[in-house]
Protein backbone atom coordinates (compact mmCIF):
# COMPACT_ATOMS: atom_id res chain seq x y z
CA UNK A 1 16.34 -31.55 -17.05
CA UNK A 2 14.79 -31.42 -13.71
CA UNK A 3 16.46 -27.80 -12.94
CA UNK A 4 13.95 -26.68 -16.25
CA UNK A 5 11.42 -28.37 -14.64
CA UNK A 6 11.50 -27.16 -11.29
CA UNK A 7 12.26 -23.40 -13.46
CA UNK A 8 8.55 -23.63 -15.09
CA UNK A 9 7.51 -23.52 -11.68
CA UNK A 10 9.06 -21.10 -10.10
CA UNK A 11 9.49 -18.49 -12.81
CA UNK A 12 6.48 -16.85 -12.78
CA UNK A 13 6.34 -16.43 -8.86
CA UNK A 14 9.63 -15.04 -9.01
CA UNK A 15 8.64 -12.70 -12.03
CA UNK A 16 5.67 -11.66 -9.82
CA UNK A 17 7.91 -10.95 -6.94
CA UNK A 18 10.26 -8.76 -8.56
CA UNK A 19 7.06 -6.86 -10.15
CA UNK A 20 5.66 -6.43 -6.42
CA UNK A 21 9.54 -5.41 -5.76
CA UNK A 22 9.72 -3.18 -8.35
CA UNK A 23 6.35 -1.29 -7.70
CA UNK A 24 7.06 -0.99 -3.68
CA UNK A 25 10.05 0.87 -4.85
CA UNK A 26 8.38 3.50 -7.18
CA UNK A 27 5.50 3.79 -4.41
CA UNK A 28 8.66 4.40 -1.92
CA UNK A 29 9.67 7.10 -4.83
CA UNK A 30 6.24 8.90 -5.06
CA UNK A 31 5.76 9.03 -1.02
CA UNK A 32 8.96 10.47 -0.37
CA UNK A 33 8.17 13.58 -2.49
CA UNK A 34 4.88 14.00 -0.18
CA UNK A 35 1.34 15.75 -0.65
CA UNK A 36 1.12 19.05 -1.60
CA UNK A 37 -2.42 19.95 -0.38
CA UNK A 38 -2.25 23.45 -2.09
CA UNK A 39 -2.47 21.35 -5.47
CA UNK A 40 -6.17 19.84 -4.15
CA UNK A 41 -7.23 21.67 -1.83
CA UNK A 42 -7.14 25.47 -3.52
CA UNK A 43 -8.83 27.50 -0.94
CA UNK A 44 -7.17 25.70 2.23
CA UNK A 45 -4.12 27.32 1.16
CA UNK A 46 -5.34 30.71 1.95
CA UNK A 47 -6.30 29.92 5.36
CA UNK A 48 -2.87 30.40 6.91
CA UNK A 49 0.04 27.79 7.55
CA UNK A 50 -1.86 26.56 10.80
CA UNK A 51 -4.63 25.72 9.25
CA UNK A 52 -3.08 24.11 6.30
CA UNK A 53 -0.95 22.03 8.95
CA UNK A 54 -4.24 21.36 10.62
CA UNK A 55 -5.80 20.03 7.34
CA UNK A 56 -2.39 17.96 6.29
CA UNK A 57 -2.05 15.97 9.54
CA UNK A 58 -6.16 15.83 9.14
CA UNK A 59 -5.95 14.21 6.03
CA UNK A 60 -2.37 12.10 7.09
CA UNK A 61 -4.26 10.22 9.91
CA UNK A 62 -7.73 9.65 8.36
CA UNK A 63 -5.06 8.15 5.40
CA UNK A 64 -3.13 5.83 8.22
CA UNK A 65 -6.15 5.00 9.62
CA UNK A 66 -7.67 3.60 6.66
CA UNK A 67 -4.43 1.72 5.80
CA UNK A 68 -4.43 0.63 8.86
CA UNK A 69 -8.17 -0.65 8.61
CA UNK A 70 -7.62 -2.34 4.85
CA UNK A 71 -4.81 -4.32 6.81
CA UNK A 72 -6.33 -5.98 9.43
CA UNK A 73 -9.45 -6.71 7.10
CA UNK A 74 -7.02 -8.46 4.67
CA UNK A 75 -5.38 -10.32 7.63
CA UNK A 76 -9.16 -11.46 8.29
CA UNK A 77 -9.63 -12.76 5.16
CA UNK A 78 -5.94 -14.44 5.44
CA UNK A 79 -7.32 -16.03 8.30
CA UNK A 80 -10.88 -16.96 6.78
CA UNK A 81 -9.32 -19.06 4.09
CA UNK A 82 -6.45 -20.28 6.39
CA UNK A 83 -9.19 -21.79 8.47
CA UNK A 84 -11.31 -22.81 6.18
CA UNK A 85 -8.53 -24.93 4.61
CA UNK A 86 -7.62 -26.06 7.76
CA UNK A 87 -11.07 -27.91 7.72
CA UNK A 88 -10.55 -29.26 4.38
């Protein structure tokens, strides 16, 4: 009886972690196969395969960077609410 209790608890966390699981692993899927810029970018693939190199680590950084910056402001707002529980 109590292992069905402690079950209605947990369940759903657990069925949300596998889903985040789950999802990290198709992302993991999709990024291996990488950008093809010549799909979005039509007329940069004329310029020559310097330039297109150029515009791919172009694009590549400004995309790490703003990863980069969506991470730290989530870690502020995990801090925010950390500390403003803290004060509860």
């Amino acid at each position: 009886m109590f292992q069905r209790i402690v079950d209605t608890f947990f369940n759903p966390v657990i069925e949300v972690l596998v889903a985040a699981r789950d999802r990290l692993d198709y992302i993991s899927m999709v990024a291996a196969r990488g950008l093809s810029l010549d799909y979005f970018l039509g007329p940069v693939s004329m310029l020559g395969p310097e330039w297109r190199a150029l515009i791919s680590s172009v694009v590549a950084s400004a995309f790490l960077l703003i990863t980069v910056l969506v991470a730290r402001k989530g870690y502020g707002i995990y801090l925010s609410l950390k500390e403003g529980v803290k004060w509860w």
